[in-house]
Protein backbone atom coordinates (compact mmCIF):
# COMPACT_ATOMS: atom_id res chain seq x y z
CA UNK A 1 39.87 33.86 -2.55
CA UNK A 2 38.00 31.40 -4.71
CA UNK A 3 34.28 31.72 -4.25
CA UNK A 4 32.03 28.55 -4.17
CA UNK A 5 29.50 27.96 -7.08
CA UNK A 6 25.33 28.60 -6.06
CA UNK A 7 23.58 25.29 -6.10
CA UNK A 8 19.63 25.92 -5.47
CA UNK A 9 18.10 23.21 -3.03
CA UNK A 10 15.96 22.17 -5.44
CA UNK A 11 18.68 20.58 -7.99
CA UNK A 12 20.39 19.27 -4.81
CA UNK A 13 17.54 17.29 -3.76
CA UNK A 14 16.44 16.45 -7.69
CA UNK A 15 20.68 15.46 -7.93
CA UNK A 16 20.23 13.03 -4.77
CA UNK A 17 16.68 11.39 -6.52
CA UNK A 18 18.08 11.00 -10.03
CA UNK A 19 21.41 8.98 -8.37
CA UNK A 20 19.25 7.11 -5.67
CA UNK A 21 16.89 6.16 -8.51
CA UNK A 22 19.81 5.35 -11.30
CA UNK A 23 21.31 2.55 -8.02
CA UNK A 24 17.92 1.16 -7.07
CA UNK A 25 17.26 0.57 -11.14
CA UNK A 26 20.31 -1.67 -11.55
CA UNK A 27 19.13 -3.96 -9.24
CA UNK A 28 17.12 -7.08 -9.32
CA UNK A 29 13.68 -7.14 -8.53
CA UNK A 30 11.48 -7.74 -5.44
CA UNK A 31 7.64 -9.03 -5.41
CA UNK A 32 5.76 -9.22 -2.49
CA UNK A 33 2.39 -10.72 -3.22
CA UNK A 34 -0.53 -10.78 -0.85
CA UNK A 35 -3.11 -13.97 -0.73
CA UNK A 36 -5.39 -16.11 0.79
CA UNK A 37 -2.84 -18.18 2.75
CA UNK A 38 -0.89 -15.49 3.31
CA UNK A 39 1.76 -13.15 1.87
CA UNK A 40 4.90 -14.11 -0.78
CA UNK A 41 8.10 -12.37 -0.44
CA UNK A 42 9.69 -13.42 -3.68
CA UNK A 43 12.91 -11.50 -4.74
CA UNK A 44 15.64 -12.56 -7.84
CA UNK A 45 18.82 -13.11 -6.09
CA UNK A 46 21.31 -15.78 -6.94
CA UNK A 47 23.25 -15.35 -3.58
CA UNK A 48 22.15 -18.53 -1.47
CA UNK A 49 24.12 -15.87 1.78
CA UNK A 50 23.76 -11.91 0.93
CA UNK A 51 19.45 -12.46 1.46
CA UNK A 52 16.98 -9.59 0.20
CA UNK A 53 14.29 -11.35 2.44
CA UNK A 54 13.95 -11.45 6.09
CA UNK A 55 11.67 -11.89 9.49
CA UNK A 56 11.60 -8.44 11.56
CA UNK A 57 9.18 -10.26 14.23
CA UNK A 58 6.13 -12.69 14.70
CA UNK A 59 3.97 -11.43 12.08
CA UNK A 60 6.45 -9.04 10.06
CA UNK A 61 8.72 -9.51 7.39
CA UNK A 62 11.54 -7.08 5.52
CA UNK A 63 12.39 -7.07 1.83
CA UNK A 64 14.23 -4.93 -0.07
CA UNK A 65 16.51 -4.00 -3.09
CA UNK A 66 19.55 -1.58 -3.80
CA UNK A 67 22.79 -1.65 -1.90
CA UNK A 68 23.09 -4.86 0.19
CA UNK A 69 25.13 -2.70 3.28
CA UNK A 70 22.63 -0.26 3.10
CA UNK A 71 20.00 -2.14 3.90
CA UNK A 72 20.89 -4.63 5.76
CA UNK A 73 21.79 -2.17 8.51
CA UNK A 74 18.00 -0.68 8.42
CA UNK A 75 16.57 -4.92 8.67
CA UNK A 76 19.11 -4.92 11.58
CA UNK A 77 18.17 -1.82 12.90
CA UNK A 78 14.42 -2.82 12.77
CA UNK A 79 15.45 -6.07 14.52
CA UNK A 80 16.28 -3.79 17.51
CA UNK A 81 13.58 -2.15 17.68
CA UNK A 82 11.11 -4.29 17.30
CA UNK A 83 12.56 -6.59 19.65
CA UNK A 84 12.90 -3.56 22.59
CA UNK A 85 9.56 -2.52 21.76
CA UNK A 86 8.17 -5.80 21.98
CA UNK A 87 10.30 -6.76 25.33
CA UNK A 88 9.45 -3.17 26.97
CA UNK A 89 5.36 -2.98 26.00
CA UNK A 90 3.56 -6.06 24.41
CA UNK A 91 4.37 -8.34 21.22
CA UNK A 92 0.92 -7.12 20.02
CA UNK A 93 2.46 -3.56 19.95
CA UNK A 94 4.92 -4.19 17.28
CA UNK A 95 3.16 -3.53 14.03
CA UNK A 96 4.27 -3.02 10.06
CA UNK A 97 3.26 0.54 10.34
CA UNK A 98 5.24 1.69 13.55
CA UNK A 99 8.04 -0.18 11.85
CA UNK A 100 7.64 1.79 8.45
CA UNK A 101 7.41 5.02 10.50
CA UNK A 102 10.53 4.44 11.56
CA UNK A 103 12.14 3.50 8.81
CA UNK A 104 10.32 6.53 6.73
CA UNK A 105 12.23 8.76 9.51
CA UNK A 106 15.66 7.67 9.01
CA UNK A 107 15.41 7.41 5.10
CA UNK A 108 14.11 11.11 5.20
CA UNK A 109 16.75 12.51 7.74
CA UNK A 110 19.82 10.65 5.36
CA UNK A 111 17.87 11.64 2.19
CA UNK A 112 18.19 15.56 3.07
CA UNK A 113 20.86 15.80 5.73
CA UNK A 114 23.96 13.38 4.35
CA UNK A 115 26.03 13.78 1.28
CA UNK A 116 24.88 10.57 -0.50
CA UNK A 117 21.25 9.08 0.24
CA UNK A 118 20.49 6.32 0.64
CA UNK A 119 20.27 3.57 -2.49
CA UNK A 120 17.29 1.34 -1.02
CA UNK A 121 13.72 0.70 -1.77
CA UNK A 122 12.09 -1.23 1.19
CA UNK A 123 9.04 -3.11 1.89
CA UNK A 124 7.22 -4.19 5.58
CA UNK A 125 5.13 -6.76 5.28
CA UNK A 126 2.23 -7.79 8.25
CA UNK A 127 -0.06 -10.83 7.97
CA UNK A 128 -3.31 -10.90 10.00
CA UNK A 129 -5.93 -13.43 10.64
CA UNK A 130 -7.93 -12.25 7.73
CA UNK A 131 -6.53 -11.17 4.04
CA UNK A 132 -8.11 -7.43 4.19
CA UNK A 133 -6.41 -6.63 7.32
CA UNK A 134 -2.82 -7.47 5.84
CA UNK A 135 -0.22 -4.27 5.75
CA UNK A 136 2.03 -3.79 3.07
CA UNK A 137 3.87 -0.77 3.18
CA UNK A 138 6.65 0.25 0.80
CA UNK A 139 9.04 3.14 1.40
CA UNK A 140 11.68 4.68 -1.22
CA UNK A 141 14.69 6.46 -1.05
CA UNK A 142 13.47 9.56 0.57
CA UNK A 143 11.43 8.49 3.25
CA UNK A 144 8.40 8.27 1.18
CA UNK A 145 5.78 5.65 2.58
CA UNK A 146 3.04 3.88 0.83
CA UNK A 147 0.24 2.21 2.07
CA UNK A 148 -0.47 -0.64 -0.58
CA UNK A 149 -3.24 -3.09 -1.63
CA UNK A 150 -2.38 -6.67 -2.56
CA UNK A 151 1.01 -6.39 -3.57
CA UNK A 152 4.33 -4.28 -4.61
CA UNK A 153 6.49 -4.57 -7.41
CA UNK A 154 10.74 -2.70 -6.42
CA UNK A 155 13.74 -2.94 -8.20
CA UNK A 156 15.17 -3.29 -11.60
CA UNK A 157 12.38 -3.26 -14.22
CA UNK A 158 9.65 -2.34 -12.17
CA UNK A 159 7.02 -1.15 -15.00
CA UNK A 160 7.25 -4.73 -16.54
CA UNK A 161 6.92 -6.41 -13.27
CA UNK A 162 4.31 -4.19 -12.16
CA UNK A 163 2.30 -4.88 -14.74
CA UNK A 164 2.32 -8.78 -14.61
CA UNK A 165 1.61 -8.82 -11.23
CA UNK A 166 -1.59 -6.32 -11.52
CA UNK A 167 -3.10 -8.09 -15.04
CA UNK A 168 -3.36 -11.59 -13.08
CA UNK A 169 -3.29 -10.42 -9.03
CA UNK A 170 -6.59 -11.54 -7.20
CA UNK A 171 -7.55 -11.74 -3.58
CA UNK A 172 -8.21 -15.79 -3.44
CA UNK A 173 -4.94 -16.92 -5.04
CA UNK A 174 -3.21 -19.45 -3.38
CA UNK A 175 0.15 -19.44 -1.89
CA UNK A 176 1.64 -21.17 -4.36
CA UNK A 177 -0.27 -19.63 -6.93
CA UNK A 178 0.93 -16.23 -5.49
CA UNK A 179 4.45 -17.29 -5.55
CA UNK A 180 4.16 -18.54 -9.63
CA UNK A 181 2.81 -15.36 -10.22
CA UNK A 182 5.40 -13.53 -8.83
CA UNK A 183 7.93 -15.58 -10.59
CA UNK A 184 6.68 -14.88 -13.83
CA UNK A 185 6.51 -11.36 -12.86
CA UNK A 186 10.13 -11.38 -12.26
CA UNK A 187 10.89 -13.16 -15.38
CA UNK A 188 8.66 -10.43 -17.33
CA UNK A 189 11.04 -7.64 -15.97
CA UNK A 190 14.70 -10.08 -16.66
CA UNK A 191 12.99 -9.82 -20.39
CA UNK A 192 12.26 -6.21 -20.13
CA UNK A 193 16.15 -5.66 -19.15
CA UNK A 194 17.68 -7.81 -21.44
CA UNK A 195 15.43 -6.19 -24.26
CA UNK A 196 16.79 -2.18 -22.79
CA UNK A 197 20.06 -3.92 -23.51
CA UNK A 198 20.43 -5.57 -26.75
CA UNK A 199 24.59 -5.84 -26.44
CA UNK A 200 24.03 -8.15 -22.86
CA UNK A 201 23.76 -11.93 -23.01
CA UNK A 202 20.57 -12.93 -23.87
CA UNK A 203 20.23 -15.98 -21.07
CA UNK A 204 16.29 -15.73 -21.46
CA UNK A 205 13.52 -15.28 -19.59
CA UNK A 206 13.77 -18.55 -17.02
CA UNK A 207 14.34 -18.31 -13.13
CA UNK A 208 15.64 -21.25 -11.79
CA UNK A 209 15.40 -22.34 -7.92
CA UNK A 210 18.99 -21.16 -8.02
CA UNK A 211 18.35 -17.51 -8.92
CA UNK A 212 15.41 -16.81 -6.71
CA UNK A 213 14.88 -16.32 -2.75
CA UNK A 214 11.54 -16.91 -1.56
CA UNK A 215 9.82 -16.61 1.85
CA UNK A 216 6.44 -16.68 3.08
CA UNK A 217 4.12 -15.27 6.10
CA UNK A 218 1.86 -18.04 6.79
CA UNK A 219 -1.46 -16.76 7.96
CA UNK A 220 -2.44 -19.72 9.92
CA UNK A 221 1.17 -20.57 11.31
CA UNK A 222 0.00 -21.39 14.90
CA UNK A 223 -2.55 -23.91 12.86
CA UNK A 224 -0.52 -25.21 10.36
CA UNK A 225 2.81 -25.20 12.13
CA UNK A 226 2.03 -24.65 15.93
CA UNK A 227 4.37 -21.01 15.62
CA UNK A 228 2.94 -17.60 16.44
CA UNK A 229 6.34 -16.96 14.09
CA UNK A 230 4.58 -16.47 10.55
CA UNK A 231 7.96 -16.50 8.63
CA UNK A 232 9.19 -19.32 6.74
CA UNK A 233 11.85 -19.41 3.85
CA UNK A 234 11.90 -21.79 1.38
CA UNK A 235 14.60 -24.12 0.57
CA UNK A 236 15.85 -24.93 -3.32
CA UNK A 237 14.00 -28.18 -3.28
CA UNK A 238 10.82 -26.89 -1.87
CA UNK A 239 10.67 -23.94 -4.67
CA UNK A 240 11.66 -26.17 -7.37
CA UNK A 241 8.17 -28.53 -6.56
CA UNK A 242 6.50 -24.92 -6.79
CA UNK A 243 7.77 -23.89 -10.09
CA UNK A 244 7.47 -27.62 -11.30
């Protein structure tokens, strides 16, 4: 009778962190940039379909990097709740952080009880009338939640994009100042990647309209737009006349 080799939890769970951690990595980055318009959800992706980016309800958007099946079933998932909860109570009730609690719950319960966790980073984002009572929350592999201030930095390179964002980041930036900043961010951490691998194909530092998905929570949509909806992506055209 063959007898089964000892792993201690601990290495099980450091095992589960290192691989989660190694997927998330070889990813592209997400920024999502609080200002005084509202909040930027700006993420590299070149796939005009398979979107990083999305609307969870009114006030509440989704981004995220990793494994695009992954989640795209917890953005559908918080769809459905959000939507029930909404339906069964108030749309006031629906909020970033009952939304992150959730999510925190089923990245924790995969993250301990399945064989493979799960290879996501995620961010919920909540405008409000006024800039200091925005929510950004960003939750990792294992369920971990963070309560941010102004913006987060996921995916790929995220030292190099972290830093850009946090040497230029102020509360009264503009929308569209937010959204350059974010860009540049991103290109910072394509640099930093490119530079970790000297072999690759050095395309430089550059993010066309092409290569980037970008959305936006207006703060003032019922102003502005006549929507309680806050969401809005932005087309190729409309992002080039940003960068430009």
């Amino acid at each position: 009778m063959t007898q089964q080799f000892y792993v201690s939890p601990e290495q099980v769970m450091k095992d589960r962190a290192d691989f989660a951690r190694k997927g998330i990595a070889r990813g592209r980055s997400v920024v999502v940039i609080s200002s005084a318009e509202g909040i930027s959800l700006v993420a590299e992706n070149p796939s005009p379909s398979l979107h990083k980016i999305g609307e969870i309800y009114d006030k509440i958007g989704f981004a995220a990097v990793g494994k695009y099946n992954e989640f795209e079933s917890l953005r559908q998932a918080g769809v459905r709740y959000a939507d029930v909860r909404g339906y069964s109570y108030d749309r006031q009730d629906v909020t970033a952080r009952g939304l992150a609690s959730v999510y925190a719950q089923s990245l924790g319960a995969v993250f301990t009880a399945e064989q493979k966790p799960f290879e996501v980073e995620l961010a919920v984002a909540e405008v409000a009338a006024h800039q200091d009572e925005d929510h950004l929350y960003r939750l990792t592999f294992d369920g971990s939640i963070a309560d941010e201030t102004g913006f987060i930095a996921m995916g790929g390179q995220v030292e190099s994009v972290y830093a850009a964002v946090a040497e230029a980041w102020r509360t009264e930036l503009s929308l569209a100042e937010s959204i350059k900043l974010a860009v540049h961010a991103l290109a910072a951490g394509s640099s930093a990647s490119q530079a970790a691998e000297p072999e690759a194909e050095q395309s430089g530092p550059e993010l066309s309209p092409d290569t980037l998905e970008i959305a936006v929570l207006d703060r003032h949509s019922e102003t502005n737009r006549g929507s309680v909806r806050a969401f809005r992506r932005l087309g190729r055209e409309e992002i080039a006349a940003l960068l430009a």
